[in-house]
Structures are given as structure tokens and as C-alpha cells.
C-alpha atoms as a PDB file:
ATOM      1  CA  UNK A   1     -12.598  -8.571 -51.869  1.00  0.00           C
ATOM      2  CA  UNK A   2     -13.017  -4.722 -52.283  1.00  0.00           C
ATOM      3  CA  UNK A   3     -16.190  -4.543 -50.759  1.00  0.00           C
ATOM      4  CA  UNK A   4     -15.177  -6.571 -48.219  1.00  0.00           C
ATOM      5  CA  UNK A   5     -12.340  -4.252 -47.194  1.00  0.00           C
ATOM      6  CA  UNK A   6     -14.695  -1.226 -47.700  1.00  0.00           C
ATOM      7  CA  UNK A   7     -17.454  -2.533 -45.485  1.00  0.00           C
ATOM      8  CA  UNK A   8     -16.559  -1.146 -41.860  1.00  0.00           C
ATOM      9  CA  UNK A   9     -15.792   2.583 -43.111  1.00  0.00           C
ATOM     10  CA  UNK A  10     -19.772   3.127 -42.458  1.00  0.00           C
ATOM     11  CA  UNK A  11     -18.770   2.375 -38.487  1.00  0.00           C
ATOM     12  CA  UNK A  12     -15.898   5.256 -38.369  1.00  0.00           C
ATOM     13  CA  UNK A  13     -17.352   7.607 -39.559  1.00  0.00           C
ATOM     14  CA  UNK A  14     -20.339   7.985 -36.683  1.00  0.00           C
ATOM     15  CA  UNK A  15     -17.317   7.299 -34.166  1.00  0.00           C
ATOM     16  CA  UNK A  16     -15.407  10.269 -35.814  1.00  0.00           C
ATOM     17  CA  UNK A  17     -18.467  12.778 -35.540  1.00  0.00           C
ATOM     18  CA  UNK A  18     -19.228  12.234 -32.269  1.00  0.00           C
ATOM     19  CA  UNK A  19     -15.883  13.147 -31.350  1.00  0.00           C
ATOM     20  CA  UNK A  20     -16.368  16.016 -33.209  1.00  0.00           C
ATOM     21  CA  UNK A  21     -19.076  16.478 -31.070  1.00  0.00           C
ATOM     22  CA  UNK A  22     -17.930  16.573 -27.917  1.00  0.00           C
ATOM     23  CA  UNK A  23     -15.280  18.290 -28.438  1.00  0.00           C
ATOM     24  CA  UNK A  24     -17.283  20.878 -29.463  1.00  0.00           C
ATOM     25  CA  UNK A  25     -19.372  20.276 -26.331  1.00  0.00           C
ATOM     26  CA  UNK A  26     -16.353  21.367 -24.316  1.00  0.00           C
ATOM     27  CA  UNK A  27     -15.229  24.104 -26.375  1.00  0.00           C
ATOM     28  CA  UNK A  28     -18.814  25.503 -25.990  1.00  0.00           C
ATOM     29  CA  UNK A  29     -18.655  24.893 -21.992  1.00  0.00           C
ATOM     30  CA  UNK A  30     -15.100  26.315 -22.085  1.00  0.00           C
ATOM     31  CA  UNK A  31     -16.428  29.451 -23.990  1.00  0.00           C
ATOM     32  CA  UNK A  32     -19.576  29.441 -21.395  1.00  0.00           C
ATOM     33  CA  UNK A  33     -16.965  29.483 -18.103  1.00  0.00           C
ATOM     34  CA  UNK A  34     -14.299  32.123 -19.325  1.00  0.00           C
ATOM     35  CA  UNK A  35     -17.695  34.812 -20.570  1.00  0.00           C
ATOM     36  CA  UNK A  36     -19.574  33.820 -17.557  1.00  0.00           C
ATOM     37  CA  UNK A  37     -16.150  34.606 -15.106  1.00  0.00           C
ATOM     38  CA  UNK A  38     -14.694  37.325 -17.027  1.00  0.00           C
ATOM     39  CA  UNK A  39     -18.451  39.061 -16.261  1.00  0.00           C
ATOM     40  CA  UNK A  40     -17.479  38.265 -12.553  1.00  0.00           C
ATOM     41  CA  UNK A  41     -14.143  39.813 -12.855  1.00  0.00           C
ATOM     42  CA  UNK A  42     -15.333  42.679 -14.240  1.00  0.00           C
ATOM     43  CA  UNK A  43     -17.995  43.715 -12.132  1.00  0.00           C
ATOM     44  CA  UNK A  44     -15.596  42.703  -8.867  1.00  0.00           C
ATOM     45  CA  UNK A  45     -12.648  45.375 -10.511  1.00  0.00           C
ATOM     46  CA  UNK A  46     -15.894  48.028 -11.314  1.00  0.00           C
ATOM     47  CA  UNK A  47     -16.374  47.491  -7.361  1.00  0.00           C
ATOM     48  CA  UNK A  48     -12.948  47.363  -6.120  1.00  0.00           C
ATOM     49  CA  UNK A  49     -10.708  49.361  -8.120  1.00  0.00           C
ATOM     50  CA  UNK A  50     -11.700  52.744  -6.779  1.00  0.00           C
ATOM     51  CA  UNK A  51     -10.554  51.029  -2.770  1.00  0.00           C
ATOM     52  CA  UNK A  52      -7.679  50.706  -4.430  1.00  0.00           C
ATOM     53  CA  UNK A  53      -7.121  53.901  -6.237  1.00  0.00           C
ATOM     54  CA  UNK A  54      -7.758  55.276  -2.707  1.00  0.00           C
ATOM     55  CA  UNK A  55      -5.750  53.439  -0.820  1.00  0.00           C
ATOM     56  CA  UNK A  56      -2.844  53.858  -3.339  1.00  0.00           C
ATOM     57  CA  UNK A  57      -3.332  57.800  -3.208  1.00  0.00           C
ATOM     58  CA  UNK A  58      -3.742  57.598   0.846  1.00  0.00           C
ATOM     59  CA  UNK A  59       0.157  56.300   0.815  1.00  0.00           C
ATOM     60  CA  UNK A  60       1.719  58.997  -1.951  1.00  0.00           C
ATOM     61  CA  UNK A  61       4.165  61.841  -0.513  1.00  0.00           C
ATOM     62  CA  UNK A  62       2.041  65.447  -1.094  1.00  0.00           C
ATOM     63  CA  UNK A  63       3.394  66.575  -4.478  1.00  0.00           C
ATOM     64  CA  UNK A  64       3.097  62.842  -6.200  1.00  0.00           C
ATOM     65  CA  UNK A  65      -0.446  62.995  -5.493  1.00  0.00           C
ATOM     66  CA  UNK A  66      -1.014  66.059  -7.610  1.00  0.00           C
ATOM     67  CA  UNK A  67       0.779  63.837 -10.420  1.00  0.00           C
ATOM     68  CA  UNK A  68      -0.733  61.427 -13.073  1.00  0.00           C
ATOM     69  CA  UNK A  69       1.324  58.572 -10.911  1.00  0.00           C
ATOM     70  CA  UNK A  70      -0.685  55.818  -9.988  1.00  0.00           C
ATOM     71  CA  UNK A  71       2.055  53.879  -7.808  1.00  0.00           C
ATOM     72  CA  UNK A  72       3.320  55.639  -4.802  1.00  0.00           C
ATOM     73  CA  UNK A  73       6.889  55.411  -4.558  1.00  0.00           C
ATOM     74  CA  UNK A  74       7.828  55.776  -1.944  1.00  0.00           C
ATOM     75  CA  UNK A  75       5.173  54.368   0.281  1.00  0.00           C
ATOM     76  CA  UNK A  76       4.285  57.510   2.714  1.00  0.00           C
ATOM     77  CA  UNK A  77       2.908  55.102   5.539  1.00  0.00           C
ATOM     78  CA  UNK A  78       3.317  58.106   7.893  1.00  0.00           C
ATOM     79  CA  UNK A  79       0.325  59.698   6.223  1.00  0.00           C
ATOM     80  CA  UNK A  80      -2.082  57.502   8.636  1.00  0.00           C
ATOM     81  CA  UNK A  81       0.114  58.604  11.465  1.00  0.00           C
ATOM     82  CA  UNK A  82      -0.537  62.250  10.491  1.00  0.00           C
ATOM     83  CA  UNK A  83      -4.146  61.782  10.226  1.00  0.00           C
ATOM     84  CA  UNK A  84      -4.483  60.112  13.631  1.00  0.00           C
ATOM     85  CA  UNK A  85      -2.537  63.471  15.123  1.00  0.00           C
ATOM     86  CA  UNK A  86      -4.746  65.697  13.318  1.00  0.00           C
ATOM     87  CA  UNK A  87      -6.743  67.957  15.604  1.00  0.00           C
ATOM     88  CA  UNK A  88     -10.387  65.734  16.786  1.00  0.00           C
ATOM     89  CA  UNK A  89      -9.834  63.337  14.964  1.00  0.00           C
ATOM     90  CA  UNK A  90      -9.887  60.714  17.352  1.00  0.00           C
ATOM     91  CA  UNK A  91     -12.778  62.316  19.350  1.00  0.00           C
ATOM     92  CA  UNK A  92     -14.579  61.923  15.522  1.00  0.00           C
ATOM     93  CA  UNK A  93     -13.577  58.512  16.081  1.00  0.00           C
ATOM     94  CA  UNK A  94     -15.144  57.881  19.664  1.00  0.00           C
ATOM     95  CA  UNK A  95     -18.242  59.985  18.679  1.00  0.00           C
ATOM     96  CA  UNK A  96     -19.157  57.326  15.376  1.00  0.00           C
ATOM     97  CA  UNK A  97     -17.937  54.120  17.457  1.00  0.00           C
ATOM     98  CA  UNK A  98     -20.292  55.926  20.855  1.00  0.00           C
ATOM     99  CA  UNK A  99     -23.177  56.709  18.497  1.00  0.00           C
ATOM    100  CA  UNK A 100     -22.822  53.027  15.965  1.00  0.00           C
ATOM    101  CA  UNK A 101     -22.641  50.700  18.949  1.00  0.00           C
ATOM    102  CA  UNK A 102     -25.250  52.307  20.983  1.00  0.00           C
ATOM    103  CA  UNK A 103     -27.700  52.726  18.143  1.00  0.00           C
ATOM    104  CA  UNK A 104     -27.242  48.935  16.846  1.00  0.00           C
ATOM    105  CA  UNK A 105     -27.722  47.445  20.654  1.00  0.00           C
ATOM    106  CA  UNK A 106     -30.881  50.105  20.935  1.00  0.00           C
ATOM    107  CA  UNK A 107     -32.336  49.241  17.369  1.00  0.00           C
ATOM    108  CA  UNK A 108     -32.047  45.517  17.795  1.00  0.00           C
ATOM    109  CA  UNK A 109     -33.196  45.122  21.499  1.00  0.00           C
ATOM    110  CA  UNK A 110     -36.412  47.523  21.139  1.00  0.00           C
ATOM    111  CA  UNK A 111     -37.412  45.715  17.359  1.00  0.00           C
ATOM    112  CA  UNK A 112     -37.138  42.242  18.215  1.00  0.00           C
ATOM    113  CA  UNK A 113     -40.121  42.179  21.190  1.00  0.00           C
ATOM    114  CA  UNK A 114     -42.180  43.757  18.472  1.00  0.00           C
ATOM    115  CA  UNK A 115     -41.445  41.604  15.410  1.00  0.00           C
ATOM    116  CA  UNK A 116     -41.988  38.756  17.832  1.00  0.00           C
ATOM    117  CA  UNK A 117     -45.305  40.069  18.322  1.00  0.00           C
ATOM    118  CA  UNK A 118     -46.167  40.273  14.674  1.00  0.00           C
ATOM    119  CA  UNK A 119     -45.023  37.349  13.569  1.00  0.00           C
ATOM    120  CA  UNK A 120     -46.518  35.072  16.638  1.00  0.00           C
ATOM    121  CA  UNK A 121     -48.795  36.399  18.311  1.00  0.00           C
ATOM    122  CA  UNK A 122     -52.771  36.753  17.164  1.00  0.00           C
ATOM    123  CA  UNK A 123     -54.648  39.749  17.864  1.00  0.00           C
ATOM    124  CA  UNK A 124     -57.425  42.115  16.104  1.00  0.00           C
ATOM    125  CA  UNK A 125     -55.253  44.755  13.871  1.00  0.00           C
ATOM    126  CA  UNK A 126     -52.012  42.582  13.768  1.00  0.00           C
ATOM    127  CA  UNK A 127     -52.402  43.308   9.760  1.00  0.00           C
ATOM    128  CA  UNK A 128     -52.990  46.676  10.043  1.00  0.00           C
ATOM    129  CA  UNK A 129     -50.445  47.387  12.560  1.00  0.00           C
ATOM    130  CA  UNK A 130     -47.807  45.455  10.206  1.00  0.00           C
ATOM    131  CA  UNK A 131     -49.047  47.603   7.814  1.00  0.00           C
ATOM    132  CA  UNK A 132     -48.690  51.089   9.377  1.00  0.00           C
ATOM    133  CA  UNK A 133     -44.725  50.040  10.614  1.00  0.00           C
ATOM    134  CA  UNK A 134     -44.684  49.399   6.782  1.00  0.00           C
ATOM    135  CA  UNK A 135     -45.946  52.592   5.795  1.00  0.00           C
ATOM    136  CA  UNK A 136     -43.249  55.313   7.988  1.00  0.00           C
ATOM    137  CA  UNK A 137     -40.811  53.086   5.863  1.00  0.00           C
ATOM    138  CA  UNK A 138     -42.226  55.478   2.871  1.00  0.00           C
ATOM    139  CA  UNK A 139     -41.998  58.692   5.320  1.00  0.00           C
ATOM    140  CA  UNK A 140     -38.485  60.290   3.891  1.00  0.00           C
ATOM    141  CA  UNK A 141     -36.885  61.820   7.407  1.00  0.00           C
ATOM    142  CA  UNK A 142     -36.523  65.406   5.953  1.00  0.00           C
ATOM    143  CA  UNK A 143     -39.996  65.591   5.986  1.00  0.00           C
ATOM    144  CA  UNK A 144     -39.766  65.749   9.970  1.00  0.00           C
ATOM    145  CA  UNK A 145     -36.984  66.710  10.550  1.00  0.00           C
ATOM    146  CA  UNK A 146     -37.845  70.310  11.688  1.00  0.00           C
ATOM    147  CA  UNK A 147     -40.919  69.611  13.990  1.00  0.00           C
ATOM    148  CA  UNK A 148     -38.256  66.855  15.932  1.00  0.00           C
ATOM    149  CA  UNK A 149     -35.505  69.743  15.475  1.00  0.00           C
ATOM    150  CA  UNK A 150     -37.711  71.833  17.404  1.00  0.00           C
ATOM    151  CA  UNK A 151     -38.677  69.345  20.115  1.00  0.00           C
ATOM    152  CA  UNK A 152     -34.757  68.566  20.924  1.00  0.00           C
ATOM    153  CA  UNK A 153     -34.017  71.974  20.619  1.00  0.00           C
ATOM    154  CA  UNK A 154     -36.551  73.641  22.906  1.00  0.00           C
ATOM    155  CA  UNK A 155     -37.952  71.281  24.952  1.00  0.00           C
ATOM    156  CA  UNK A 156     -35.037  68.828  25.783  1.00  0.00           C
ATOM    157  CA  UNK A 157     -32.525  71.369  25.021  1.00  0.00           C
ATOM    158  CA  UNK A 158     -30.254  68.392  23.778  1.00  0.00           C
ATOM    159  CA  UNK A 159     -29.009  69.827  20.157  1.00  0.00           C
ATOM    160  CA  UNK A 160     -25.243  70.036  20.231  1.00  0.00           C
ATOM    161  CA  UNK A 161     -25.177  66.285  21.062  1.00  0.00           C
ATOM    162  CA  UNK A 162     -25.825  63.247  19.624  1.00  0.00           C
ATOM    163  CA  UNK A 163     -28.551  61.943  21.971  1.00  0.00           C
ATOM    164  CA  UNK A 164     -31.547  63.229  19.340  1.00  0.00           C
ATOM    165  CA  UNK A 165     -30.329  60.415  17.498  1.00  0.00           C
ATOM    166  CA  UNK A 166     -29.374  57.613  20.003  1.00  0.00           C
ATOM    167  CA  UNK A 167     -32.706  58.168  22.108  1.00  0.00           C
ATOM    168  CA  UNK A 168     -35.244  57.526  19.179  1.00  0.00           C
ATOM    169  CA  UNK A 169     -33.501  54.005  18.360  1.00  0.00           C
ATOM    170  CA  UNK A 170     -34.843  53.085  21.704  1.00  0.00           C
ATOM    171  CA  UNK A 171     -37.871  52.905  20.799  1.00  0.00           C
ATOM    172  CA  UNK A 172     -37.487  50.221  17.392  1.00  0.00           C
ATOM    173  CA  UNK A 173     -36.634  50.844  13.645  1.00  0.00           C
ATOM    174  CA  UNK A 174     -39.353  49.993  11.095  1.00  0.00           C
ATOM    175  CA  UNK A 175     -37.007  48.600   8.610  1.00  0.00           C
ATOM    176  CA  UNK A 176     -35.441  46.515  11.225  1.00  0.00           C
ATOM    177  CA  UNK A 177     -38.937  45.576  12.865  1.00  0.00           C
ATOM    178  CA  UNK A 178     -39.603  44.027   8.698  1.00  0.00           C
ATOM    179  CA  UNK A 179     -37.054  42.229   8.321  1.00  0.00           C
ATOM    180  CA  UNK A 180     -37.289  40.343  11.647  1.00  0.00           C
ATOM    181  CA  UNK A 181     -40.590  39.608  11.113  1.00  0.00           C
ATOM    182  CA  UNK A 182     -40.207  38.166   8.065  1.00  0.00           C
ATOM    183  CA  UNK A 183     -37.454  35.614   9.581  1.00  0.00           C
ATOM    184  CA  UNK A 184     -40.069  34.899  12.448  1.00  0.00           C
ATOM    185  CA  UNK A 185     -42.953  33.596  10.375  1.00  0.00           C
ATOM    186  CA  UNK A 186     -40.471  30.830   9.047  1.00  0.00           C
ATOM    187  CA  UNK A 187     -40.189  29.436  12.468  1.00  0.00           C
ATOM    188  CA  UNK A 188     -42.264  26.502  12.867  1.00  0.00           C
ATOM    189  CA  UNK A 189     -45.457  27.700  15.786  1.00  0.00           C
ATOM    190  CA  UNK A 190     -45.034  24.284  16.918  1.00  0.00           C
ATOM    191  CA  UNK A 191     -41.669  25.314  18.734  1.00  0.00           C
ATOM    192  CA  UNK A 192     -43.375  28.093  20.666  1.00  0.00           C
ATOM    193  CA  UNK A 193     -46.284  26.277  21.578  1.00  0.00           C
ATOM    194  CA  UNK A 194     -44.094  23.520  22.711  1.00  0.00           C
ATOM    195  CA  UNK A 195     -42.673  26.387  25.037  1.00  0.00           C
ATOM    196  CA  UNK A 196     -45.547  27.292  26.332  1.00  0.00           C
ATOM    197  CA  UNK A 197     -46.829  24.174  26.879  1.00  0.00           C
ATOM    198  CA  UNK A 198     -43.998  23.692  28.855  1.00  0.00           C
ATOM    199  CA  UNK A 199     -44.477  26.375  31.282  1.00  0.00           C
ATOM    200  CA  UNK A 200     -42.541  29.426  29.411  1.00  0.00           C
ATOM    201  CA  UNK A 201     -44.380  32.224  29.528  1.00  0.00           C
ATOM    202  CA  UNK A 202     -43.973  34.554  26.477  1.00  0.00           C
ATOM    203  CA  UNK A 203     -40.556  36.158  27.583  1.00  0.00           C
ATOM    204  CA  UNK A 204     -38.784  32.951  28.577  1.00  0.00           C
ATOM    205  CA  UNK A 205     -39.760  31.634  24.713  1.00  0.00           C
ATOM    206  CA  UNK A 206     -38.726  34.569  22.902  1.00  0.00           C
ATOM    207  CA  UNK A 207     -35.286  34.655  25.137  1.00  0.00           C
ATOM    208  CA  UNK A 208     -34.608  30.736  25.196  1.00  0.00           C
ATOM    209  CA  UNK A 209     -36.368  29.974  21.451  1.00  0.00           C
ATOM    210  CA  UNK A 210     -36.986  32.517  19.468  1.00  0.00           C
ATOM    211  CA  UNK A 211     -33.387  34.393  20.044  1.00  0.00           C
ATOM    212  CA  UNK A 212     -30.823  31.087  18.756  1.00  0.00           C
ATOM    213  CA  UNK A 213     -32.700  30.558  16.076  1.00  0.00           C
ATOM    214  CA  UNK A 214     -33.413  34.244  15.013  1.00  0.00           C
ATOM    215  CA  UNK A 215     -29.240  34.852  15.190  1.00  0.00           C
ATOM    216  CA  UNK A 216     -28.539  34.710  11.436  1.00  0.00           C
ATOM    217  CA  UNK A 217     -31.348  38.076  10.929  1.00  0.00           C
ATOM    218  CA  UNK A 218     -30.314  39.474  14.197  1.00  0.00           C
ATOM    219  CA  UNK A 219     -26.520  39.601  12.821  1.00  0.00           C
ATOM    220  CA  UNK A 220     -28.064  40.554   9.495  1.00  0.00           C
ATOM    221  CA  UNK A 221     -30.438  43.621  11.030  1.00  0.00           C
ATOM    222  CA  UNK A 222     -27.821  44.576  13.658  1.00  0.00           C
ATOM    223  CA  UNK A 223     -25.154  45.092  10.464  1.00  0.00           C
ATOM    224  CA  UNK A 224     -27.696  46.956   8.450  1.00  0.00           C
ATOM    225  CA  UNK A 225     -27.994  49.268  11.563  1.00  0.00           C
ATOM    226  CA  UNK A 226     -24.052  49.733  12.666  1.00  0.00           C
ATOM    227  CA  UNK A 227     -23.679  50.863   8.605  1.00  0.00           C
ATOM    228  CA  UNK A 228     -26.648  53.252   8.684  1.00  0.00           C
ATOM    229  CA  UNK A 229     -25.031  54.940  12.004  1.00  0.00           C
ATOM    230  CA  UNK A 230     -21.303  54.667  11.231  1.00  0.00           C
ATOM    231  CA  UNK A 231     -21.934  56.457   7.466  1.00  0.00           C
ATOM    232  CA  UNK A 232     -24.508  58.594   8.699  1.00  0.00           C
ATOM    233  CA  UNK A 233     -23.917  62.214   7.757  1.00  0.00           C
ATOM    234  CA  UNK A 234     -27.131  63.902   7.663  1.00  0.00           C
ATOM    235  CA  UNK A 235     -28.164  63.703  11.109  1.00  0.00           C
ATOM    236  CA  UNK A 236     -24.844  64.505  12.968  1.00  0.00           C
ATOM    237  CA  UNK A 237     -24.818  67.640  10.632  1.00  0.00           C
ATOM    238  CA  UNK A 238     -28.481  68.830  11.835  1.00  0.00           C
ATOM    239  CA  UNK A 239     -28.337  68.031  15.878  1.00  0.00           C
ATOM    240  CA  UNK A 240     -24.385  68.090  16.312  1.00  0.00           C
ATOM    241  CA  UNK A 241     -22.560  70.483  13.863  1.00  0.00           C
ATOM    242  CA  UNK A 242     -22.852  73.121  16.235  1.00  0.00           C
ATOM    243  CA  UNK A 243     -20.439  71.252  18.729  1.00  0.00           C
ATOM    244  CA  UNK A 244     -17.239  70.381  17.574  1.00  0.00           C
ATOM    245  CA  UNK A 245     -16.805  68.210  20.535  1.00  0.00           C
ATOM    246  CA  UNK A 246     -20.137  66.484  19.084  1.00  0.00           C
ATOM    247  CA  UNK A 247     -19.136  65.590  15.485  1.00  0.00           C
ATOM    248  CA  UNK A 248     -18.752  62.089  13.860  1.00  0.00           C
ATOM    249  CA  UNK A 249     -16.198  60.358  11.724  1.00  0.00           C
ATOM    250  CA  UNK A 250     -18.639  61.123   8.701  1.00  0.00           C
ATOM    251  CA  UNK A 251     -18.991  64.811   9.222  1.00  0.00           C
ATOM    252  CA  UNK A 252     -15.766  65.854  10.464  1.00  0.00           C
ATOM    253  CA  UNK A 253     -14.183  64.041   7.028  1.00  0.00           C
ATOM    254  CA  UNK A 254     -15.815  67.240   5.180  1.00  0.00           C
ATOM    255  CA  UNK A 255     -13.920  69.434   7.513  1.00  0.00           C
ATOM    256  CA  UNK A 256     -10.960  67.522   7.166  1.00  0.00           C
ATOM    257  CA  UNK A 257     -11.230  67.850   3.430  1.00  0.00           C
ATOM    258  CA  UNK A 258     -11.698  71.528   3.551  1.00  0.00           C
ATOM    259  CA  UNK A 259      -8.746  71.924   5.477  1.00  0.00           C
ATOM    260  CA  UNK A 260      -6.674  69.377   3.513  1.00  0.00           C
ATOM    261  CA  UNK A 261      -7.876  70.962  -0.152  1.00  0.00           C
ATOM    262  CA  UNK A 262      -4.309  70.123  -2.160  1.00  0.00           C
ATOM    263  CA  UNK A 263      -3.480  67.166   0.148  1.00  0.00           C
ATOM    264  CA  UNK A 264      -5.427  64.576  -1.018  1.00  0.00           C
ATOM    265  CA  UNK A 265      -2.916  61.948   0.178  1.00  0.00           C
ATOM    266  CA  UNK A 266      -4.264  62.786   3.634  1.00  0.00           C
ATOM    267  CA  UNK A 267      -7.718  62.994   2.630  1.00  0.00           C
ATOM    268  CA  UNK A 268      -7.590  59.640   1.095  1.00  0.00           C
ATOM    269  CA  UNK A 269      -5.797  58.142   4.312  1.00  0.00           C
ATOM    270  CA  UNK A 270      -8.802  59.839   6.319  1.00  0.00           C
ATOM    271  CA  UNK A 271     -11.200  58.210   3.991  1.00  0.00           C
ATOM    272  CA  UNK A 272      -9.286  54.938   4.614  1.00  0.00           C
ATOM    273  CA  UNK A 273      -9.614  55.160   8.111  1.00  0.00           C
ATOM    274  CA  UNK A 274     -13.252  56.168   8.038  1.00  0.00           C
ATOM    275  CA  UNK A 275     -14.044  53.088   5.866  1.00  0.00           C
ATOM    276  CA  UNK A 276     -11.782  50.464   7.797  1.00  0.00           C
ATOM    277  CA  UNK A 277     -14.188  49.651  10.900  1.00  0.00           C
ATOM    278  CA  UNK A 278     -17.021  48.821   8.184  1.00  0.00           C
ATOM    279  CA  UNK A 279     -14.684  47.180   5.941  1.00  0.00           C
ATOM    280  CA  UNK A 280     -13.544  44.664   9.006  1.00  0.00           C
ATOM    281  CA  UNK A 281     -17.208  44.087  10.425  1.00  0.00           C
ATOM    282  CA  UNK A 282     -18.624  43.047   7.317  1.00  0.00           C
ATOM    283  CA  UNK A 283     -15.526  41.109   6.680  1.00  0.00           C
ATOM    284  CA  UNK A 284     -15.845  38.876  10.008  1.00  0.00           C
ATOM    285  CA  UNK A 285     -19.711  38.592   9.705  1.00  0.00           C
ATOM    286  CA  UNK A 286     -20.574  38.453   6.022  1.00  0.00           C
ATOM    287  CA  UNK A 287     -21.697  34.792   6.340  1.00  0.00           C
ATOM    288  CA  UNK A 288     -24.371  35.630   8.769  1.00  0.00           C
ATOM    289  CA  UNK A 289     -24.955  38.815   6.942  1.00  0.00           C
ATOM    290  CA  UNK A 290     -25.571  37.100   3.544  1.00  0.00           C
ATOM    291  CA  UNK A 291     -27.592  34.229   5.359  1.00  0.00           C
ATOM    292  CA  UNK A 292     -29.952  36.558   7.590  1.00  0.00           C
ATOM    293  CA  UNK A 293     -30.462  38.685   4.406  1.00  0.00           C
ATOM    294  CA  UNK A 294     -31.433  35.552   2.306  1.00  0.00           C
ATOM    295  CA  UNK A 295     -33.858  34.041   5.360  1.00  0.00           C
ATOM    296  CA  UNK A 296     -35.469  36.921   6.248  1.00  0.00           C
ATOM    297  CA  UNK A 297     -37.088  36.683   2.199  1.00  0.00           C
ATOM    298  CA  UNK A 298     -38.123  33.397   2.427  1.00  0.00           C
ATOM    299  CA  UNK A 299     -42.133  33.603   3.683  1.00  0.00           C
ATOM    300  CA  UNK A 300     -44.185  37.023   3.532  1.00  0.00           C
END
């Protein structure tokens, strides 16, 4: 009868172990998920806790932001007020918005005819001419940059302005002229043979085919292009720092900080406001940023 009794414990005890398994299964994947998103967190704070440091100093009254304080108290929201009255300022503004938009419509509209013609069409030196747009990529501007400081200088007599640095975007970006590219050998031929087939010649099919279905490395190239202008510092200094009347958001910040030296509450409210356009563009257009960045990878 004792055996009998004893006979199922042989059954329980498998039963017991694999519940002793899986709850170590979800301990483990409980483990996994907090080190995996604590990783996350911390490399989102690393990124976002100086914006915040800054935008926390841009609202502290003068003397508090000499202080160890890291809360203002009160908030000084007249500080951006201030800013916006200071002397220029909004002619900075007008100068980086004149010289962001202009550049990004210039870049795009000039690189897209010839990354259509790399990627499509077939001609004798389409390699090597890939190749050479390639290869200025590697050509640092400082190297040129006093040969083309002559040329504006003395033969268009256009220093003082910012048109030494619009005018060239007229005439394509080699970074930009890449990417596109690379997006444009993904598309199928078939839909621009179909085209021409059709009777499009080979502007129609870049205009009505090509464009739609290029938007997601358009928006991506055309982002890439408004951030290079907007934070652009070392040009405006070169071709426009003799003009006041000439000077971007990016250079006349390092004026405003000289002038500012012990108020860094302003400074940091000037930063703020240099950083918001950028900050709300990306914001509104990150999806097609962070698709057009992924597609235009996809096929060398």
C-alpha cells in the first residue's frame, strides 16, 4: 500500500522543475528588457540633458545663473523677449532663414537632374563621373577657400554678402548628388521605360515618376542641407563678417556672447532661439528624414 501511495511523486517532480523553469525564463527576459532599456535611457539623458541644462539656464534671473542653482526660480521668461530686442538680432535671424531656404531649394533642384542621370541613364564614363562627384566629397573646403575668396572678392566684388555661398548651391552638392543616386537605382527601370514608352520624354518622367517616388530622400537630402546652412559658421565668417548687415544667426551668437560675457542667462536664451527652427523641422519631418536616410542605403 506504501508503494502504491508513493508511485505518482516521480510525475511532480518534472511538473515542479519546469515551473522552475520558466519562471526563470521570465526573470531572465525581465532582466534582458530593464538592461536593454535602461541602455536606452541612458544614452537618450547623455543626449538630452545638456537641452535641458540650457534651456533651464536661458530662463534664470542674471545673478542665479552665476549660482550652483539648477532650477530657476523664478522663471525669467522675459529673457527671450530681451534677446529678440537685442541690437541685429532679428536681421541674424532673416540672414540664416534667407541663406537656409535658398540654399536647400538651390541644392535639391540643381542635384536631382544629375543623380537622375547617374542612376538611369547609360553613357561611356557614367562610372567615372560617379566617381569624380565622389572624390570632391574628400576635398576639405579650406583647402579652396582662398583661390574662391579671391574670385568673389575681385572679380564679382560680392564679399560682404552672402551670395558666395547661395550662388555655388546652384550648381548641385556632391553629398546630396550621392545620396539621391543611391535612392534612384532602387527604382525599378521598368517604371521609366514604361514612361517613355508612353511618350514622356526624359523631363516629363523624372517630373511625373521619378519625383513621388524619390520624396522620402528628397525630404531626407533637403534636411541634411537646411542643417548644414542654418549651423553654418565658417563660411558667413569668411565672405560676410565684414558686414554686420550680412551676418547669420550662427556668427552673430559669438558676438552676442562676447557682449553678454557674465550673462549667460541671455546667452543660453540666444542659443535656444538659434537651435529652435532646427529643433521644429526635424521634429515635423523626422519620419521622412529617418526613411530617406534608411532608402537611400539600400543598393550601391
Amino acid at each position: 500500500m506504501t508503494d502504491v501511495l508513493k508511485a505518482p511523486a516521480p510525475a511532480s517532480a518534472p511538473a515542479s522543475r519546469r515551473g522552475t523553469d520558466a519562471r526563470t525564463a521570465r526573470r531572465r527576459a525581465a532582466l534582458e528588457w530593464v538592461a536593454i532599456h535602461s541602455l536606452g535611457v541612458a544614452a537618450a539623458l547623455f543626449f538630452v540633458l545638456p537641452f535641458v541644462f540650457v534651456l533651464l539656464t536661458s530662463l534664470m534671473s542674471d545673478n542665479q545663473a552665476l549660482t550652483r542653482s539648477l532650477w530657476p526660480h523664478p522663471f525669467e521668461w522675459h529673457n527671450y523677449v530681451t534677446v529678440f530686442h537685442t541690437a541685429g538680432f532679428l536681421t541674424w535671424w532673416k540672414n540664416s532663414l534667407v541663406y537656409a531656404v535658398s540654399g536647400t531649394v538651390l541644392t535639391v533642384v540643381s542635384s536631382v537632374p544629375v543623380a537622375y542621370a547617374l542612376a538611369k541613364f547609360r553613357f561611356r564614363g557614367r562610372n567615372t563621373a560617379l566617381m569624380l562627384v565622389v572624390a570632391t566629397m574628400m576635398l576639405p573646403p579650406q583647402v579652396v577657400i582662398v583661390p574662391m575668396y579671391l574670385f568673389w572678392a575681385n572679380q564679382m566684388h560680392l564679399t560682404g554678402t552672402l551670395w558666395p555661398l547661395i550662388i555655388p548651391m546652384a550648381f548641385g552638392d556632391a553629398f546630396t548628388v550621392f545620396l539621391l543616386r543611391q535612392f534612384l537605382v532602387t527604382i525599378p527601370n521598368e517604371y521609366v521605360d514604361a514612361a517613355r514608352v508612353d511618350g514622356c520624354g526624359e523631363l516629363r518622367t523624372l517630373l511625373r515618376v521619378i519625383l513621388p517616388m524619390a520624396r522620402p530622400a528628397i525630404a531626407a537630402v533637403a534636411l541634411f542641407q537646411f542643417f548644414s546652412c542654418w549651423n553654418d559658421y565658417f563660411g558667413p565668417q569668411i565672405y560676410a563678417s565684414e558686414n554686420p548687415a550680412a551676418w547669420t544667426l550662427s556668427y552673430g551668437l559669438e558676438t552676442f556672447k562676447g557682449a553678454h560675457q557674465t550673462s549667460w542667462n541671455l546667452t543660453m536664451a540666444a542659443t535656444m532661439l538659434v537651435m529652435a527652427p532646427v529643433i521644429i523641422v526635424f521634429f515635423f519631418a523626422q519620419k521622412a528624414f529617418v526613411e530617406g536616410v534608411t532608402l537611400t542605403g539600400v543598393k550601391g
